[in-house]
C-alpha atoms as a PDB file:
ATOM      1  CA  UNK A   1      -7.844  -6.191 -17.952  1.00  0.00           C
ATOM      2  CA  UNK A   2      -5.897  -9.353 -17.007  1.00  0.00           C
ATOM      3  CA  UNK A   3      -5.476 -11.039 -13.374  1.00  0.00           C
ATOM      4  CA  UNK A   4      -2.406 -11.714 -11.905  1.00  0.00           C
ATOM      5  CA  UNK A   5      -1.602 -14.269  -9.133  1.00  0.00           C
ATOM      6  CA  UNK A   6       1.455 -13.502  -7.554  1.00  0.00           C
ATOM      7  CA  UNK A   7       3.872 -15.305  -5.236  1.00  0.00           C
ATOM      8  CA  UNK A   8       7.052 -15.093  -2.929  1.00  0.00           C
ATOM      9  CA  UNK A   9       8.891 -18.582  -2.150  1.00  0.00           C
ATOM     10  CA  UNK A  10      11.650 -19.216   0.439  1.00  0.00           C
ATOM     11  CA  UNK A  11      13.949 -21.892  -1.113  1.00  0.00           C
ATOM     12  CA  UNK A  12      16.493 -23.758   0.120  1.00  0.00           C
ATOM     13  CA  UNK A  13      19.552 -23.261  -2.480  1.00  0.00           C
ATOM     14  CA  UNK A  14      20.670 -26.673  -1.975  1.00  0.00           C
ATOM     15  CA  UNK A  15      17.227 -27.362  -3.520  1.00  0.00           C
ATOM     16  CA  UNK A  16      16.991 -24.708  -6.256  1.00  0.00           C
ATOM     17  CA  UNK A  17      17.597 -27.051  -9.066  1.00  0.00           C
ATOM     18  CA  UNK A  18      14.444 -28.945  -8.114  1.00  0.00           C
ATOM     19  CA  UNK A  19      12.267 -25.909  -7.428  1.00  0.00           C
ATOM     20  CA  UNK A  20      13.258 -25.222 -10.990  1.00  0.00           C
ATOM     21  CA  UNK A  21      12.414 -28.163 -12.196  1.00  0.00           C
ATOM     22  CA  UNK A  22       9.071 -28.172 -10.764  1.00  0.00           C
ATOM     23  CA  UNK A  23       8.341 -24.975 -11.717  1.00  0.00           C
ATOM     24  CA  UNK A  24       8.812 -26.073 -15.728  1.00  0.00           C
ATOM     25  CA  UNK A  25       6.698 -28.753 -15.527  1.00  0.00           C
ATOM     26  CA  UNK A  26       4.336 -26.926 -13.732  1.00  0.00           C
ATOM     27  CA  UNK A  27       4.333 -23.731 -15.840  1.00  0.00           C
ATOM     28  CA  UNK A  28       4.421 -25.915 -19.171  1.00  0.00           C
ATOM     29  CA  UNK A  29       0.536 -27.674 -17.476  1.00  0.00           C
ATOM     30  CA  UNK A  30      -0.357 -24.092 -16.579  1.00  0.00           C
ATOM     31  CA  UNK A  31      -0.254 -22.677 -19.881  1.00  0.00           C
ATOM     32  CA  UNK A  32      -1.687 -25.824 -21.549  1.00  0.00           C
ATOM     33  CA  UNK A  33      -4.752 -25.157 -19.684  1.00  0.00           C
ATOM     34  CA  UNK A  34      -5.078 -21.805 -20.196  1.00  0.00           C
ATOM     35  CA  UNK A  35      -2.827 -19.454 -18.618  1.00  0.00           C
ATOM     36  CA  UNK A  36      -1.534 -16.384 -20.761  1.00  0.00           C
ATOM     37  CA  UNK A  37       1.705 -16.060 -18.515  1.00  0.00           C
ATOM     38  CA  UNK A  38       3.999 -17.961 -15.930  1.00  0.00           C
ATOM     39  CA  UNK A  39       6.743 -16.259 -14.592  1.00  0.00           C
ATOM     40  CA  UNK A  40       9.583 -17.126 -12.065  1.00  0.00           C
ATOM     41  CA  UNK A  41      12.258 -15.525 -10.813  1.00  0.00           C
ATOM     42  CA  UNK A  42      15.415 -16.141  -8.790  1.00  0.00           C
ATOM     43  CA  UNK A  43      16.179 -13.734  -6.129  1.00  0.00           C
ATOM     44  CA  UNK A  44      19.436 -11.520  -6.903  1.00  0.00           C
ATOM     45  CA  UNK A  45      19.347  -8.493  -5.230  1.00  0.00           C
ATOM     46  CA  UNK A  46      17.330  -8.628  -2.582  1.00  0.00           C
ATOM     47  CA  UNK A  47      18.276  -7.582   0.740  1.00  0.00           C
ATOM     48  CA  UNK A  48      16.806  -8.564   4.254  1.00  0.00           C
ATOM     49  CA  UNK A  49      15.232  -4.734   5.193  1.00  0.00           C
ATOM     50  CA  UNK A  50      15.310  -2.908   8.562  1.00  0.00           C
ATOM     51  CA  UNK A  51      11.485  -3.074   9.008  1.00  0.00           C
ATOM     52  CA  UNK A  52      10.268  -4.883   5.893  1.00  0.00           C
ATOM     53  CA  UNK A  53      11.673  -7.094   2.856  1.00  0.00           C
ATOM     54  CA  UNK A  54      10.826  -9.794   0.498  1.00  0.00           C
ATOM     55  CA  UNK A  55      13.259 -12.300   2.963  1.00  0.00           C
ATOM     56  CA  UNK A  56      11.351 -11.014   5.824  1.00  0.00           C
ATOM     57  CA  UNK A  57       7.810 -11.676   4.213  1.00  0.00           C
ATOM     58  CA  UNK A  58       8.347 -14.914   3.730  1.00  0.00           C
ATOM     59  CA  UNK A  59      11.045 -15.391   7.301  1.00  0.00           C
ATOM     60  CA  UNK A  60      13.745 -16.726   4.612  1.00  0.00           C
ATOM     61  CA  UNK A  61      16.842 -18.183   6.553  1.00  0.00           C
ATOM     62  CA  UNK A  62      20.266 -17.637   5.591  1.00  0.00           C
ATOM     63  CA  UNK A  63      20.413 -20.521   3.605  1.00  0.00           C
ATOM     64  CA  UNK A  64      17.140 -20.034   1.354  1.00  0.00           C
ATOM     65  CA  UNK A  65      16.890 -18.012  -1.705  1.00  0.00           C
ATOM     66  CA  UNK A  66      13.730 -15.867  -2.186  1.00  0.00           C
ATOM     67  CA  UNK A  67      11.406 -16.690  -5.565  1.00  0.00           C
ATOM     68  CA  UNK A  68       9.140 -13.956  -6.356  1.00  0.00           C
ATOM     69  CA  UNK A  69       6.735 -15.211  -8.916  1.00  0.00           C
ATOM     70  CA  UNK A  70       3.625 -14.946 -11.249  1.00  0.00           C
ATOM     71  CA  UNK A  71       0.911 -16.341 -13.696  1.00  0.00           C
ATOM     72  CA  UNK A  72      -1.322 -14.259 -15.736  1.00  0.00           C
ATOM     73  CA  UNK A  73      -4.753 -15.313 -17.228  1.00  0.00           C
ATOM     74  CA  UNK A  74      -7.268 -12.745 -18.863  1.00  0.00           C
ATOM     75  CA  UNK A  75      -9.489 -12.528 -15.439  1.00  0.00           C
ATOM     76  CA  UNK A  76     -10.406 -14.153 -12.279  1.00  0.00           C
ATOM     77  CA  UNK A  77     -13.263 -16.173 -13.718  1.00  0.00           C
ATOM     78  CA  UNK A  78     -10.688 -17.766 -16.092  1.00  0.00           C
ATOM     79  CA  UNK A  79      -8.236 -18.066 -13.839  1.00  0.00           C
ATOM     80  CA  UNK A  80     -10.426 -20.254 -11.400  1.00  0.00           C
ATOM     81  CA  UNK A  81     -11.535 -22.335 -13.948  1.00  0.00           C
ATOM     82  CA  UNK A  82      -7.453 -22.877 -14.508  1.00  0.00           C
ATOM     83  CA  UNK A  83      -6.560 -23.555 -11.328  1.00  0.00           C
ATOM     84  CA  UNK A  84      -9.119 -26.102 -10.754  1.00  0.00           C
ATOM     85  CA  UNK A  85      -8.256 -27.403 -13.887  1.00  0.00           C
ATOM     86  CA  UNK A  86      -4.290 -27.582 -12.741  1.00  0.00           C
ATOM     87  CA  UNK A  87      -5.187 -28.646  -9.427  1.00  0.00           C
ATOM     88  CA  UNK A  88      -6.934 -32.088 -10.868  1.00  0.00           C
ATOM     89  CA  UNK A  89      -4.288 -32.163 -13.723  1.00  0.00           C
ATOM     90  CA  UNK A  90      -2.246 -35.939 -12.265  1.00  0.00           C
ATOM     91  CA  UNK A  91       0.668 -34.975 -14.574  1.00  0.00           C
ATOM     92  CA  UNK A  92       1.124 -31.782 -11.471  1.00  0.00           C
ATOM     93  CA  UNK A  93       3.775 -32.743  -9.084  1.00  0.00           C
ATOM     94  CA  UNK A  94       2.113 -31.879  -5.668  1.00  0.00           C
ATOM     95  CA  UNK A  95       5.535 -32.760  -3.866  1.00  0.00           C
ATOM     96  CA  UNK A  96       6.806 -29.022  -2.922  1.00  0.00           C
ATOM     97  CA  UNK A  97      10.797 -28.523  -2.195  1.00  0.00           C
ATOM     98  CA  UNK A  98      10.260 -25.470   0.034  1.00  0.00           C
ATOM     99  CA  UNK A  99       8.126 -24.883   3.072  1.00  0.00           C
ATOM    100  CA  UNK A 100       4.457 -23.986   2.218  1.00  0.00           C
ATOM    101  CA  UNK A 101       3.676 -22.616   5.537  1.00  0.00           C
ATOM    102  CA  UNK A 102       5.985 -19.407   4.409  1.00  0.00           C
ATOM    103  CA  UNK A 103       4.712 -19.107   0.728  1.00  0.00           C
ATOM    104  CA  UNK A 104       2.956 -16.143   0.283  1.00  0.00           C
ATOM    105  CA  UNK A 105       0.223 -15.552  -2.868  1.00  0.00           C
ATOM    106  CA  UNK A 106      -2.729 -13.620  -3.781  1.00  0.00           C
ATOM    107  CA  UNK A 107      -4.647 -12.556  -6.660  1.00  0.00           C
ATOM    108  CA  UNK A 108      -4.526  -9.404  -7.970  1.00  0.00           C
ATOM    109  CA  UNK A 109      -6.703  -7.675 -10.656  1.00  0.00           C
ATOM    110  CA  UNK A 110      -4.346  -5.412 -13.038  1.00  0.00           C
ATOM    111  CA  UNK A 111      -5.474  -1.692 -13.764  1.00  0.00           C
ATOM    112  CA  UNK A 112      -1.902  -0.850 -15.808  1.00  0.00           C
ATOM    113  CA  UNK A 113       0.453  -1.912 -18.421  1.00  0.00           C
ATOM    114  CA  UNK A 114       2.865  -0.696 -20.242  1.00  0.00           C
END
């Protein structure tokens, strides 16, 4: 079954249109390397929860936008070798328009789809 890395972005929306941007070009080196799936999407509906929440993960401020996020490959040995790959890739645009310290991620090994 396939791995999934997964992610949840605070984003300033005054820089949304670059966060976009980045995330093409980085999606488009991603798949050229090997990746099955990249994934992004713009939070819409989510609300900042009582106890927990996707804006709370991540301590998104009133003026940031949550991104909740993912890239598939077929397992975690391939997607190792694609990240280093991506990682030494020059064309990958290591300038980030968000703060790092509150990105969250993880890998995460799929046991259903449907």
């Amino acid at each position: 079954m396939a791995y999934v890395d997964g992610f949840v972005i605070p984003v300033p929306k005054d820089k949304i249109d670059a966060y976009k941007a980045h995330a093409k070009s980085a999606g488009e080196i991603w798949k050229e390397l090997g990746a099955l799936d990249f994934v992004e999407c713009i939070g819409d509906d989510v609300p900042y929860g009582e106890v927990t929440s996707f804006p709370r993960a991540v301590l998104a401020k009133e003026d940031e936008v949550v991104v909740f996020s993912w890239i598939v490959y077929r397992d975690r040995t391939e997607r190792d070798a694609v990240n280093a790959k991506v990682m030494a890739d020059p064309r990958l645009d290591k300038e980030i328009c968000f703060d790092g310290k509150r990105l969250i991620f993880g890998g995460f090994e799929m046991w259903l789809k449907m």
